[in-house]
C-alpha atoms as a PDB file:
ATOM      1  CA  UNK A   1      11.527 -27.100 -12.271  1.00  0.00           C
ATOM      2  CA  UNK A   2       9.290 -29.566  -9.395  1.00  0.00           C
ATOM      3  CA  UNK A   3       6.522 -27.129  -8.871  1.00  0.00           C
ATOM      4  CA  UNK A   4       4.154 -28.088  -5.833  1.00  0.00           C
ATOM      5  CA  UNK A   5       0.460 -27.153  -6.582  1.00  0.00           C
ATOM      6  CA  UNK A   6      -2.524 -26.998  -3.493  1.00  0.00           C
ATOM      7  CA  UNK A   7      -5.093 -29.069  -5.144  1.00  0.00           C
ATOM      8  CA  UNK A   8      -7.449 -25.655  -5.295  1.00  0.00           C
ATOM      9  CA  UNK A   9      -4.269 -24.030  -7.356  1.00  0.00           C
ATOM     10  CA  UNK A  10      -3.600 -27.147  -9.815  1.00  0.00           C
ATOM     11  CA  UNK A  11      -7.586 -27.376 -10.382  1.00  0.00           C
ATOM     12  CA  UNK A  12      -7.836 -23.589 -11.266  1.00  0.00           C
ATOM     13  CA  UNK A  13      -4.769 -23.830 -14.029  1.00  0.00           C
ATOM     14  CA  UNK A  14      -6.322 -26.735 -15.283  1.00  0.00           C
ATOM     15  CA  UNK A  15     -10.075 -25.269 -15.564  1.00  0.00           C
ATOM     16  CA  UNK A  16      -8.603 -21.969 -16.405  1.00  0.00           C
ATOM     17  CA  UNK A  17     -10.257 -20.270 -13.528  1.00  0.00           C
ATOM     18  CA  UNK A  18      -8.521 -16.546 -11.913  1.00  0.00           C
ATOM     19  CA  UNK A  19      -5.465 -16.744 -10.341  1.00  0.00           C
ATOM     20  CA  UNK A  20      -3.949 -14.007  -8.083  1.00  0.00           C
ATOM     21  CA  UNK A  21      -0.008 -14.850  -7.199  1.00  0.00           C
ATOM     22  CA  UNK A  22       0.418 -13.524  -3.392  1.00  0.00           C
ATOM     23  CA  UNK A  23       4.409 -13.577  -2.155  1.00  0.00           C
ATOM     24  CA  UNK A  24       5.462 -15.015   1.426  1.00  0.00           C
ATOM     25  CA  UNK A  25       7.874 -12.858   2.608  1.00  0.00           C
ATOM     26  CA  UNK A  26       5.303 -10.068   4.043  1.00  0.00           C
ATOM     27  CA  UNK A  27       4.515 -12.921   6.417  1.00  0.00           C
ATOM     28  CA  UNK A  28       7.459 -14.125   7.378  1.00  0.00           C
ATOM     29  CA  UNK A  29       9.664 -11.162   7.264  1.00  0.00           C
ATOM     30  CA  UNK A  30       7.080  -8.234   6.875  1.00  0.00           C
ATOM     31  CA  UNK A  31       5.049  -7.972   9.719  1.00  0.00           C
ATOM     32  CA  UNK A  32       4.941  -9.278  13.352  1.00  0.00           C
ATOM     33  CA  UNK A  33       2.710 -11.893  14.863  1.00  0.00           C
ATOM     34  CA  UNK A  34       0.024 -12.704  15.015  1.00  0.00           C
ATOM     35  CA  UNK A  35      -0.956  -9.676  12.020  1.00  0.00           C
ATOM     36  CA  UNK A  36       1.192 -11.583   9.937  1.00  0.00           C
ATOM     37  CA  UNK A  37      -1.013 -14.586  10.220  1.00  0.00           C
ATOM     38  CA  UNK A  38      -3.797 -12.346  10.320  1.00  0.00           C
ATOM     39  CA  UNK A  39      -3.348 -10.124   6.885  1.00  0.00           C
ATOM     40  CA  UNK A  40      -2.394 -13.965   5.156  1.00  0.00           C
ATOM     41  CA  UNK A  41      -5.598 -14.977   5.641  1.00  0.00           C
ATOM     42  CA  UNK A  42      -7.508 -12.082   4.857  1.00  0.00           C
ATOM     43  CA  UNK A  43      -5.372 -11.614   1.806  1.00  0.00           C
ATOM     44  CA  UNK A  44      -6.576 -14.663   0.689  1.00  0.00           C
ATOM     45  CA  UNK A  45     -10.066 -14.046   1.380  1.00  0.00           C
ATOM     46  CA  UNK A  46     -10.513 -10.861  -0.470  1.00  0.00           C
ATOM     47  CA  UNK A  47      -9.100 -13.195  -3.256  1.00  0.00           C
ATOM     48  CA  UNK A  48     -11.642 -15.503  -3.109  1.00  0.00           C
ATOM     49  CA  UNK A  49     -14.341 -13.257  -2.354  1.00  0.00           C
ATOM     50  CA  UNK A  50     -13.930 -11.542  -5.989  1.00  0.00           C
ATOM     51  CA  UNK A  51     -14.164 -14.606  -7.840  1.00  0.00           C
ATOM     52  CA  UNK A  52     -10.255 -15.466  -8.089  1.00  0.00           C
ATOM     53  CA  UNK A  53      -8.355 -18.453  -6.603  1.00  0.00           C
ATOM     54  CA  UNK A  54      -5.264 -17.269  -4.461  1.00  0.00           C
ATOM     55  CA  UNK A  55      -2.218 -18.646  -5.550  1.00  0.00           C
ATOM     56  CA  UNK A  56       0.539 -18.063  -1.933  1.00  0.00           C
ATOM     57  CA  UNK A  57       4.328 -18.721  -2.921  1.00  0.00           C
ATOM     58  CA  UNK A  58       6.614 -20.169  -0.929  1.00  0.00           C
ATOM     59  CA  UNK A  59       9.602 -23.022  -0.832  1.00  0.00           C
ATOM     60  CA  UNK A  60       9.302 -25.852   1.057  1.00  0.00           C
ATOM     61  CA  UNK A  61      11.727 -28.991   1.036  1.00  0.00           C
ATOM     62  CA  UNK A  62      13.407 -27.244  -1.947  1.00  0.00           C
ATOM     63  CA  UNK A  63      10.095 -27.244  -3.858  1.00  0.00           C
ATOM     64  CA  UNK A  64       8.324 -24.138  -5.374  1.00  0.00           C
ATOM     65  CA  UNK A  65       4.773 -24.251  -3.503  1.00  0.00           C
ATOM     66  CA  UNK A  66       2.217 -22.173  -5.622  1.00  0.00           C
ATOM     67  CA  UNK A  67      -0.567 -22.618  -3.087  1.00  0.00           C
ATOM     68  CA  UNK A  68      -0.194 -22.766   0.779  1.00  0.00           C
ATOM     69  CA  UNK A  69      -1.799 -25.079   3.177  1.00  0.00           C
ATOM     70  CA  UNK A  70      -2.756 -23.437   6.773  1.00  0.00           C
ATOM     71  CA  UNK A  71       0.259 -25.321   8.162  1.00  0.00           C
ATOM     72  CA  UNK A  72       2.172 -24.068   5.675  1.00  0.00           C
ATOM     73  CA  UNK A  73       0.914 -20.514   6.160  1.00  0.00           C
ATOM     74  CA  UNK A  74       1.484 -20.749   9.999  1.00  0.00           C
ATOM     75  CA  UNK A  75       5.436 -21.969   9.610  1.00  0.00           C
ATOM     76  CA  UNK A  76       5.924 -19.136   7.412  1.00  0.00           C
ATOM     77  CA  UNK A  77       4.267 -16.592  10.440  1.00  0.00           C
ATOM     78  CA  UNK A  78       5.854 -18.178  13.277  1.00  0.00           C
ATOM     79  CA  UNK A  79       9.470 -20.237  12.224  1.00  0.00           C
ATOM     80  CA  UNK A  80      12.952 -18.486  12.736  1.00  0.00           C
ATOM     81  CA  UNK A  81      14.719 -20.375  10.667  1.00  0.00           C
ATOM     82  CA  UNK A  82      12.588 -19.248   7.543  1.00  0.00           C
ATOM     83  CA  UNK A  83      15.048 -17.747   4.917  1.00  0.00           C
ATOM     84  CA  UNK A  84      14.477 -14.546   2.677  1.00  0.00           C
ATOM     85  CA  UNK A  85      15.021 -15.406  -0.852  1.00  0.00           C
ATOM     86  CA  UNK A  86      15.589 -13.208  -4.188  1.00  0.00           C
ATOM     87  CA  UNK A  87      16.061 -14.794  -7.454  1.00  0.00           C
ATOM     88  CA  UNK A  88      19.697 -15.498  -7.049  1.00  0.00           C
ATOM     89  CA  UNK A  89      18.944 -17.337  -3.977  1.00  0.00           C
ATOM     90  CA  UNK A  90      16.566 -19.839  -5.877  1.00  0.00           C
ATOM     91  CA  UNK A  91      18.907 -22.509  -6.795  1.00  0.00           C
ATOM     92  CA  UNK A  92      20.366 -22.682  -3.405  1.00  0.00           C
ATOM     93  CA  UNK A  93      16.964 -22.996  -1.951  1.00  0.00           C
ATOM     94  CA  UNK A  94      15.941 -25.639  -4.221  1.00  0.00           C
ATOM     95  CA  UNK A  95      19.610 -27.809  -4.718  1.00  0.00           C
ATOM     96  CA  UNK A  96      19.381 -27.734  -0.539  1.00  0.00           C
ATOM     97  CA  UNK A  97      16.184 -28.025  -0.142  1.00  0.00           C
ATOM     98  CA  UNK A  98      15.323 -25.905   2.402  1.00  0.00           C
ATOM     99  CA  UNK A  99      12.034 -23.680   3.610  1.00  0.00           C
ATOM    100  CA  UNK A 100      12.057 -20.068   2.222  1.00  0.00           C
ATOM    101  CA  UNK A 101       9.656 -16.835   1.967  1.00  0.00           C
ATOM    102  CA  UNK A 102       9.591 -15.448  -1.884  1.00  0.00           C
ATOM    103  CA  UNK A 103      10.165 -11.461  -2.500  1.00  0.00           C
ATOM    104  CA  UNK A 104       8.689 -10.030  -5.325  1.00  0.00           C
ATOM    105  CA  UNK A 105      11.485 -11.330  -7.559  1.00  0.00           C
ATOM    106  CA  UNK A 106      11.255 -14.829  -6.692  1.00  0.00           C
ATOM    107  CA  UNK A 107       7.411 -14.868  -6.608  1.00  0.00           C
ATOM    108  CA  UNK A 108       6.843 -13.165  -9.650  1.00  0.00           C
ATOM    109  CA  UNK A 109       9.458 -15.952 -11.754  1.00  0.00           C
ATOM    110  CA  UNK A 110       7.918 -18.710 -10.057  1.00  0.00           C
ATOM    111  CA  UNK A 111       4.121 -17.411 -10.552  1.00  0.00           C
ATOM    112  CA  UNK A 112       4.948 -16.281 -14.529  1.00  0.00           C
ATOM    113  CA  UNK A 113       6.463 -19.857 -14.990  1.00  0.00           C
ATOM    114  CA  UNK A 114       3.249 -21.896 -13.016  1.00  0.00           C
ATOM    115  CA  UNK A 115       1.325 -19.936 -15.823  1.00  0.00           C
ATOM    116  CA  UNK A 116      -0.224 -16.941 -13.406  1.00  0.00           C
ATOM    117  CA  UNK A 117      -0.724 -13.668 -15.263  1.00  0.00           C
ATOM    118  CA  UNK A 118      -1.775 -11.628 -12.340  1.00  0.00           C
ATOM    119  CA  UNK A 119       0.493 -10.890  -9.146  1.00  0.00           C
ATOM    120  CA  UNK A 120      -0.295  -8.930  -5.866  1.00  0.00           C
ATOM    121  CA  UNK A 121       1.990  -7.503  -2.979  1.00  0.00           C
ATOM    122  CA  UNK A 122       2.299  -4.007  -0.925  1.00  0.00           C
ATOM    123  CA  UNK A 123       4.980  -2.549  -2.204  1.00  0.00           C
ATOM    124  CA  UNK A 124       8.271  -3.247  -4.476  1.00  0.00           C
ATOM    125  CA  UNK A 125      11.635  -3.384  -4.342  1.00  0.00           C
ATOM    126  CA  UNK A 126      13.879  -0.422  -5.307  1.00  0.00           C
ATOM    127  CA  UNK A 127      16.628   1.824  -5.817  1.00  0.00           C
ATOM    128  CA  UNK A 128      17.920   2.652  -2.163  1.00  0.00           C
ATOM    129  CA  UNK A 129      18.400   5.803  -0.840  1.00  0.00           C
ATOM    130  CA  UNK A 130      21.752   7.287  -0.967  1.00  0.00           C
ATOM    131  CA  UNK A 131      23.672   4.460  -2.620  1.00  0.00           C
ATOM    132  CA  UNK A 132      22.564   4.563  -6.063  1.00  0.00           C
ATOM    133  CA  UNK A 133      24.053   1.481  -7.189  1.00  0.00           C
ATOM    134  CA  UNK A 134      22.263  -0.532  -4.633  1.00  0.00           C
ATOM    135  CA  UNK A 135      19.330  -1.908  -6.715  1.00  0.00           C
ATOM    136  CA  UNK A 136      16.334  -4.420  -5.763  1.00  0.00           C
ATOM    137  CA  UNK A 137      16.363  -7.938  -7.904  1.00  0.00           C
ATOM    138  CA  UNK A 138      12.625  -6.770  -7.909  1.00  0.00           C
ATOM    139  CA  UNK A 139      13.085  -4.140 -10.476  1.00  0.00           C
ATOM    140  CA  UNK A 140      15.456  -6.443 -13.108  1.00  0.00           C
ATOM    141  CA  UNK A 141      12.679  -9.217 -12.720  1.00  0.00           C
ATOM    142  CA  UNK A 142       9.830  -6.774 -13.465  1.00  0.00           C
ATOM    143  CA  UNK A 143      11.671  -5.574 -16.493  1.00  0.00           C
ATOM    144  CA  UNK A 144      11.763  -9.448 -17.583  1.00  0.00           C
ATOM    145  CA  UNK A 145       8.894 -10.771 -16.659  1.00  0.00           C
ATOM    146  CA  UNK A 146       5.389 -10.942 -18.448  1.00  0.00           C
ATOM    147  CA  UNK A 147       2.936 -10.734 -15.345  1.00  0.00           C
ATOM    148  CA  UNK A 148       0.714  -8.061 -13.702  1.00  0.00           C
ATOM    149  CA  UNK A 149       2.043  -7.090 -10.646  1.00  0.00           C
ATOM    150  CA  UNK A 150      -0.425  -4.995  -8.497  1.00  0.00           C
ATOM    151  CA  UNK A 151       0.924  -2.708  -5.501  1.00  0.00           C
ATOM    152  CA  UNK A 152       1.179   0.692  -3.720  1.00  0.00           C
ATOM    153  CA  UNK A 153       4.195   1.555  -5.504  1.00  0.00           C
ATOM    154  CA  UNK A 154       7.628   1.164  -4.088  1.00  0.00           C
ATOM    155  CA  UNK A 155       8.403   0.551  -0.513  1.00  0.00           C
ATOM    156  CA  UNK A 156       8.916   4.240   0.978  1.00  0.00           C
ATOM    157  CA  UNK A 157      11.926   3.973   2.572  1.00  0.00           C
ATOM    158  CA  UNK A 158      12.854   3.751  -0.952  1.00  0.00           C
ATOM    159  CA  UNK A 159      14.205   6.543  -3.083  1.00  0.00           C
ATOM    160  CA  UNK A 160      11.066   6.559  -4.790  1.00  0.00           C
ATOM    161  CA  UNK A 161      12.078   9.636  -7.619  1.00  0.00           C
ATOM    162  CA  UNK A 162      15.552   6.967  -8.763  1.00  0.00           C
ATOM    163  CA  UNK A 163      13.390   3.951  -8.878  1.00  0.00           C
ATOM    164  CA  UNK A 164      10.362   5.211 -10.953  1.00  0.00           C
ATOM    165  CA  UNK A 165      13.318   6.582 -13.448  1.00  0.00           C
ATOM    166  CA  UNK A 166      14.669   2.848 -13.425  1.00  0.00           C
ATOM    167  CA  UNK A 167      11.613   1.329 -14.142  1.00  0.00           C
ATOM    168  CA  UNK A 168      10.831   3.908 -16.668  1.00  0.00           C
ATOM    169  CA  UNK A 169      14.000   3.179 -18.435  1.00  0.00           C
ATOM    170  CA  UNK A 170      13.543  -0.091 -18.666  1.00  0.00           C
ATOM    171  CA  UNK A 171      10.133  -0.657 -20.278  1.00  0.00           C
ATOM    172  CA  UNK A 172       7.824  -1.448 -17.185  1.00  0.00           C
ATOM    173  CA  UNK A 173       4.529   0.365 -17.511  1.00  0.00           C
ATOM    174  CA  UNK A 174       3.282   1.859 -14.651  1.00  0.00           C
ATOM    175  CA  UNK A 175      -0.596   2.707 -14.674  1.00  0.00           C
ATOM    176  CA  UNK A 176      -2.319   4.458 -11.593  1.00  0.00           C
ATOM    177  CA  UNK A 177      -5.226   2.621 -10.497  1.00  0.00           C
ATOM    178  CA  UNK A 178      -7.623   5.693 -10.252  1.00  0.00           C
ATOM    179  CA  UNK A 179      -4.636   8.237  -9.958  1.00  0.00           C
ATOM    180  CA  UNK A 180      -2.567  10.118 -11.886  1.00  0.00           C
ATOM    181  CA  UNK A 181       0.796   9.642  -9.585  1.00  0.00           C
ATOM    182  CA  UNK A 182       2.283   6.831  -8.207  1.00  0.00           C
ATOM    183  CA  UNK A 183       1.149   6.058  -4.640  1.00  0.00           C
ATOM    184  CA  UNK A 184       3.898   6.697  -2.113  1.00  0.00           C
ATOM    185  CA  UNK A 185       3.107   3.288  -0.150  1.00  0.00           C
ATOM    186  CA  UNK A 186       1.313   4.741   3.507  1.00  0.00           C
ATOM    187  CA  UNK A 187       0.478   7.997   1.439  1.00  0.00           C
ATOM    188  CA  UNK A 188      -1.818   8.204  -1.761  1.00  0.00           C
ATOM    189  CA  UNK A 189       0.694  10.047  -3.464  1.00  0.00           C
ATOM    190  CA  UNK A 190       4.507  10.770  -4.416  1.00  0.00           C
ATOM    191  CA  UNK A 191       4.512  13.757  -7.391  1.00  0.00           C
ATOM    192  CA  UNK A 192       5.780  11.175  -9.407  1.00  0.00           C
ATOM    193  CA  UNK A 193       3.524  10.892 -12.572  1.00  0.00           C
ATOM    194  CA  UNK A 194       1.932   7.072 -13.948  1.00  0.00           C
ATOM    195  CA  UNK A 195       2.066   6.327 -17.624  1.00  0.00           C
ATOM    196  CA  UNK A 196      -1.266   6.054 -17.690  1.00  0.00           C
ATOM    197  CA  UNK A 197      -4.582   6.134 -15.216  1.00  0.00           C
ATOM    198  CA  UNK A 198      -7.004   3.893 -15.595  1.00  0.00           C
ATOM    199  CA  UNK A 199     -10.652   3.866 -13.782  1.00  0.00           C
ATOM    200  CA  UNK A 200     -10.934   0.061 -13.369  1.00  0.00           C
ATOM    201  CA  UNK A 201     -10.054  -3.718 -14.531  1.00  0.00           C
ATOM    202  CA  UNK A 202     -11.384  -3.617 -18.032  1.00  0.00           C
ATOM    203  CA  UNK A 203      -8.909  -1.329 -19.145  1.00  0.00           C
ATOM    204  CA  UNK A 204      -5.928  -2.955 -17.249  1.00  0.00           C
ATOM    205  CA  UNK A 205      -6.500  -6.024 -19.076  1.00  0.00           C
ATOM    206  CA  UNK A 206      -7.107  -4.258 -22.220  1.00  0.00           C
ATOM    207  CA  UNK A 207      -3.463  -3.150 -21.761  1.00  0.00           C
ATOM    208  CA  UNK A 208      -2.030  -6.810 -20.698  1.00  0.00           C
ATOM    209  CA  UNK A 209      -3.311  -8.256 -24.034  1.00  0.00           C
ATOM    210  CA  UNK A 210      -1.949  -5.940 -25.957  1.00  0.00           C
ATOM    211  CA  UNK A 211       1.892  -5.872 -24.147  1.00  0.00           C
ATOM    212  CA  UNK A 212       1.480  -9.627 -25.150  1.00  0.00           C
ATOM    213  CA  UNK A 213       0.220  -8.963 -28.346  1.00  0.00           C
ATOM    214  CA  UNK A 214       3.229  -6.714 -29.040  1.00  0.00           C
ATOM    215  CA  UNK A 215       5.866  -9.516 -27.734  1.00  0.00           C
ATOM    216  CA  UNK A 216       6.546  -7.166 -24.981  1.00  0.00           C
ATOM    217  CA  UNK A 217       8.627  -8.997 -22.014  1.00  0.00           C
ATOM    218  CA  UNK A 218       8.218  -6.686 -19.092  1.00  0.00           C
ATOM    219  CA  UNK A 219       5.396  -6.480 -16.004  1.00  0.00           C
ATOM    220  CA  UNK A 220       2.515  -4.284 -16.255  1.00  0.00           C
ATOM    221  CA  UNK A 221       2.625  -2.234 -12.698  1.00  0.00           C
ATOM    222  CA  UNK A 222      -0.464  -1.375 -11.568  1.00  0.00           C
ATOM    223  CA  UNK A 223      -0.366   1.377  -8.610  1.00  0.00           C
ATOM    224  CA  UNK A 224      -3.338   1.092  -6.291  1.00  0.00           C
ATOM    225  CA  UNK A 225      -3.524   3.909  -3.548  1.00  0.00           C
ATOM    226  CA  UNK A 226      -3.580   2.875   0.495  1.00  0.00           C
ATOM    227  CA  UNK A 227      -7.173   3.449   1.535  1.00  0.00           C
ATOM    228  CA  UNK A 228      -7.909   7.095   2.318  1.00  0.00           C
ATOM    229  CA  UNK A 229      -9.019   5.917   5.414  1.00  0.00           C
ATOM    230  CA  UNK A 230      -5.316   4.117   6.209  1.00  0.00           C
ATOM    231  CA  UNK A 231      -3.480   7.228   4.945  1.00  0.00           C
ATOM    232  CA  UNK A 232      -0.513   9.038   6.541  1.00  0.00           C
ATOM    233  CA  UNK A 233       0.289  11.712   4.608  1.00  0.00           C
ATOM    234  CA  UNK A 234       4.317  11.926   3.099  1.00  0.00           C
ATOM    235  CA  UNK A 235       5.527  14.559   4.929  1.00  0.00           C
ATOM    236  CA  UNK A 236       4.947  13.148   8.282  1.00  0.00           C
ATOM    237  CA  UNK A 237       5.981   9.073   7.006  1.00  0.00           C
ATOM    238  CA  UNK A 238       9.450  10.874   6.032  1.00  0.00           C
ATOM    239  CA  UNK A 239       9.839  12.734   9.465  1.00  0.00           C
ATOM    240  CA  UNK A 240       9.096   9.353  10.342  1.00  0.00           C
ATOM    241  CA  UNK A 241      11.632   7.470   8.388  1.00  0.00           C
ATOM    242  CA  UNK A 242      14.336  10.056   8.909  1.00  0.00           C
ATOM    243  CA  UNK A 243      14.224   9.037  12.429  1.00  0.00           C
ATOM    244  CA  UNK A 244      14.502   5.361  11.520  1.00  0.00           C
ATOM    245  CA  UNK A 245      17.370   6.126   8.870  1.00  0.00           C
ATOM    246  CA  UNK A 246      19.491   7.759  11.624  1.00  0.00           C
ATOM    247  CA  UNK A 247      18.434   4.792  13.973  1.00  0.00           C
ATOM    248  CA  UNK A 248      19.729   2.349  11.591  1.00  0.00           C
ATOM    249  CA  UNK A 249      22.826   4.273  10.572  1.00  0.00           C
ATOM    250  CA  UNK A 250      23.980   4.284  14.400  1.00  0.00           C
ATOM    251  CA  UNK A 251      23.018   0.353  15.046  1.00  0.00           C
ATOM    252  CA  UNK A 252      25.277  -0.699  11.171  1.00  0.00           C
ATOM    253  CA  UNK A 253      21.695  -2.210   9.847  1.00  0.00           C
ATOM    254  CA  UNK A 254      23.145  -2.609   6.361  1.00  0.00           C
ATOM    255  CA  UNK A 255      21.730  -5.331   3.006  1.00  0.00           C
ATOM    256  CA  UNK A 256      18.868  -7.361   3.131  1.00  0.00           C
ATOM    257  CA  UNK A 257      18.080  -6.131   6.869  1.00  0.00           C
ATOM    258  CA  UNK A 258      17.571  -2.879   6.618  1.00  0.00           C
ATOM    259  CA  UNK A 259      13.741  -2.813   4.846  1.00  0.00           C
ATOM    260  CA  UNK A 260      12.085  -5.024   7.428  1.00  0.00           C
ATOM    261  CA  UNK A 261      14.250  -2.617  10.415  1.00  0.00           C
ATOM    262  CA  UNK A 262      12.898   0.343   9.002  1.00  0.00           C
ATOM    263  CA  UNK A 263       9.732  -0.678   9.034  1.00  0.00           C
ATOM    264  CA  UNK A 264       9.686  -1.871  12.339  1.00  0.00           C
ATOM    265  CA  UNK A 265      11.433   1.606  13.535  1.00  0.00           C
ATOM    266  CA  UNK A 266       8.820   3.398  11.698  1.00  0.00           C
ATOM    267  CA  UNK A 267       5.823   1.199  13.215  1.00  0.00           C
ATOM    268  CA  UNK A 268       7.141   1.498  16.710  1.00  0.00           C
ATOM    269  CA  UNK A 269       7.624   5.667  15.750  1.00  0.00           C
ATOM    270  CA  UNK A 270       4.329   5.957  14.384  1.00  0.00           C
ATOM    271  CA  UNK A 271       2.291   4.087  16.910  1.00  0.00           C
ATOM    272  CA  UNK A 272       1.409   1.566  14.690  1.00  0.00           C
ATOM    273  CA  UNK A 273      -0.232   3.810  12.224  1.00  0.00           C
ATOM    274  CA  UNK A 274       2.075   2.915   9.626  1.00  0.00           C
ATOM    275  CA  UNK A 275       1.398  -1.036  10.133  1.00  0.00           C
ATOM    276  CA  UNK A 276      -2.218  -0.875   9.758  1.00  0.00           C
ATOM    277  CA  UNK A 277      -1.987   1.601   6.664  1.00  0.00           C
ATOM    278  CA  UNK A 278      -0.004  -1.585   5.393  1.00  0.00           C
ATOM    279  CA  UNK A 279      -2.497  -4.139   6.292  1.00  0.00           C
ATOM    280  CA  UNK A 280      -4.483  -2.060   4.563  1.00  0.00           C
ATOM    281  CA  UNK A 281      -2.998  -1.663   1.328  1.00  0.00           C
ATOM    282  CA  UNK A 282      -1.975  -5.323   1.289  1.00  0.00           C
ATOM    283  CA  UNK A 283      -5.947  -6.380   1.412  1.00  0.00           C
ATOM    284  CA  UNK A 284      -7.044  -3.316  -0.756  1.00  0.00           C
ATOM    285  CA  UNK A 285      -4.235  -4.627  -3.423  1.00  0.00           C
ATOM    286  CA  UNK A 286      -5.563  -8.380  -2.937  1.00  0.00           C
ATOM    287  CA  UNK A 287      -9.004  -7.253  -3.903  1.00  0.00           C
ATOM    288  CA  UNK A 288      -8.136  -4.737  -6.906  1.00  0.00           C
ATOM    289  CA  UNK A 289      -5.607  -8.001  -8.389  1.00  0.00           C
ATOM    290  CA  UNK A 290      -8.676 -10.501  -8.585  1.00  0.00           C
ATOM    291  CA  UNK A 291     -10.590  -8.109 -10.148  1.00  0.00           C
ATOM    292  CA  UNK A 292      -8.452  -8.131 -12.871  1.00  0.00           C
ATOM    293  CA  UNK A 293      -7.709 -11.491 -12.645  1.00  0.00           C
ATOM    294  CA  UNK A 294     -10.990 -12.472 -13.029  1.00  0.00           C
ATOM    295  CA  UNK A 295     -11.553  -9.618 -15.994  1.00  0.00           C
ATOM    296  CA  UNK A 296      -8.596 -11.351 -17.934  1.00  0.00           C
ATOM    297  CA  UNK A 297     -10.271 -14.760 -17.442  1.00  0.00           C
ATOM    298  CA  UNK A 298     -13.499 -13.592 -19.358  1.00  0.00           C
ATOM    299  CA  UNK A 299     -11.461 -11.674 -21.852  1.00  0.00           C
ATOM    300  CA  UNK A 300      -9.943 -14.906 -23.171  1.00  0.00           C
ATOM    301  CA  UNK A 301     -13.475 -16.634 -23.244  1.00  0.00           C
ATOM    302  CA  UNK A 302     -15.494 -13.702 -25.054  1.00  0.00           C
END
């Protein structure tokens, strides 16, 4: 596996300094220029500004980047030809070498394998809505993989009820950072209950060490609330969505197209309310995962 560390990225696995794991594919499929560019780099700052070292994913030329370069950053915002990949998608990305965005998959398998322990996005993959069957790669590689993946929960347009029973069934715990339900991505809550709340990053990696203690393979999920202040509350983001559902239904927006269209239909619906409540939570989730990042890092010192 030809792994391609930024100098600050290979210096921080080799001092042992915080790492935070952020994926691509929020900027190159998830929001619209010039925010995309914008929430990268202020992503990365809240990283930095808590004591961690942030660790972007991406492939370039085929390799796995675990670290981002401004230019790199940039192509990712602004390119067209900048393919969406899942984990199944890996070896074609790397046996053609091409330039891709990571999901939450791909980002957490390359970030558990470059030796990160601590992984932030806005929201996971998930079972969709009406077509049971129809599962993310997200949730299989969370159920697999030994990393701390922080997040608002599960994107909305989500059938949020069938995929906190999946991940339930399959051994990921999901802890409510402050709360005692899981966050319903643009609102603070979904009436679906955490397995545990916890009130900050000692306890969270109090938890990690002993999943690994217990030879436990699966993420530790830890559910951070939008900011009150970014909040829309569910009943009005699922009037919202409805209208995008029906929107995509007429236009045949079907697979991998259909979570970036809704959110665009809901952004456009919403007057932008629901893109800046996911700014928000992207930063806010940025913060809360070097926090524990760096909490983990002093743990294995003390």
């Amino acid at each position: 596996m030809e792994f391609q560390f930024s100098e600050e990225v290979a210096t921080a696995l080799r001092e042992r300094q915080p790492l935070v794991a952020l994926e691509s594919t929020v900027i190159a499929h998830g929001l619209p220029y010039p925010t995309n560019l914008e929430t990268a780099s202020r992503c990365e700052a809240a990283v930095r500004k808590l004591g961690a070292v942030p660790a972007t994913i991406a492939v370039f030329g085929g390799k796995l980047c675990v670290g981002l370069d401004e230019s790199q950053i940039h192509k990712l915002a602004t390119a067209k030809d900048i393919r969406k990949i899942s984990r199944r998608d890996l070896a074609i990305a790397v046996g053609l070498r091409l330039d891709c965005a990571t999901t939450v998959a791909t980002t957490a398998f390359i970030a558990h394998r470059a030796g990160i322990r601590v992984f932030a996005t806005g929201g996971i993959g998930g079972v969709h809505r009406g077509f049971e069957a129809d599962v993310s790669a997200d949730l299989p590689e969370l159920a697999q993989t030994s990393i701390a993946v922080v997040c608002s929960g599960a994107k909305i347009v989500l059938d949020l009820s069938r995929t906190r029973e999946w991940l339930e069934t399959n051994g990921v715990t999901i802890l409510g950072w402050g709360c005692d339900e899981m966050p319903g991505f643009y609102s603070r809550s979904s009436g679906l209950d955490v397995d545990q709340r916890v009130e900050g990053a000692a306890e969270v990696v109090d938890i990690i060490r002993a999943r690994d203690a217990l030879d436990l393979t699966a993420s530790v999920l830890v559910t951070v609330p939008v900011p009150s202040s970014s909040e829309i509350p569910l009943d009005e983001v699922e009037a919202i969505l409805a209208l995008a559902l029906a929107d995509a239904e007429r236009q045949n927006i079907t697979g991998k197209r259909i979570t970036p269209f809704l959110l665009s239909r809901m952004s456009d619906a919403s007057e932008g309310r629901t893109l800046a409540a996911n700014v928000a939570l992207l930063e806010n989730n940025a913060r809360v995962a070097a926090e524990i990042a760096v909490s983990l890092s002093e743990a294995d010192v003390r």
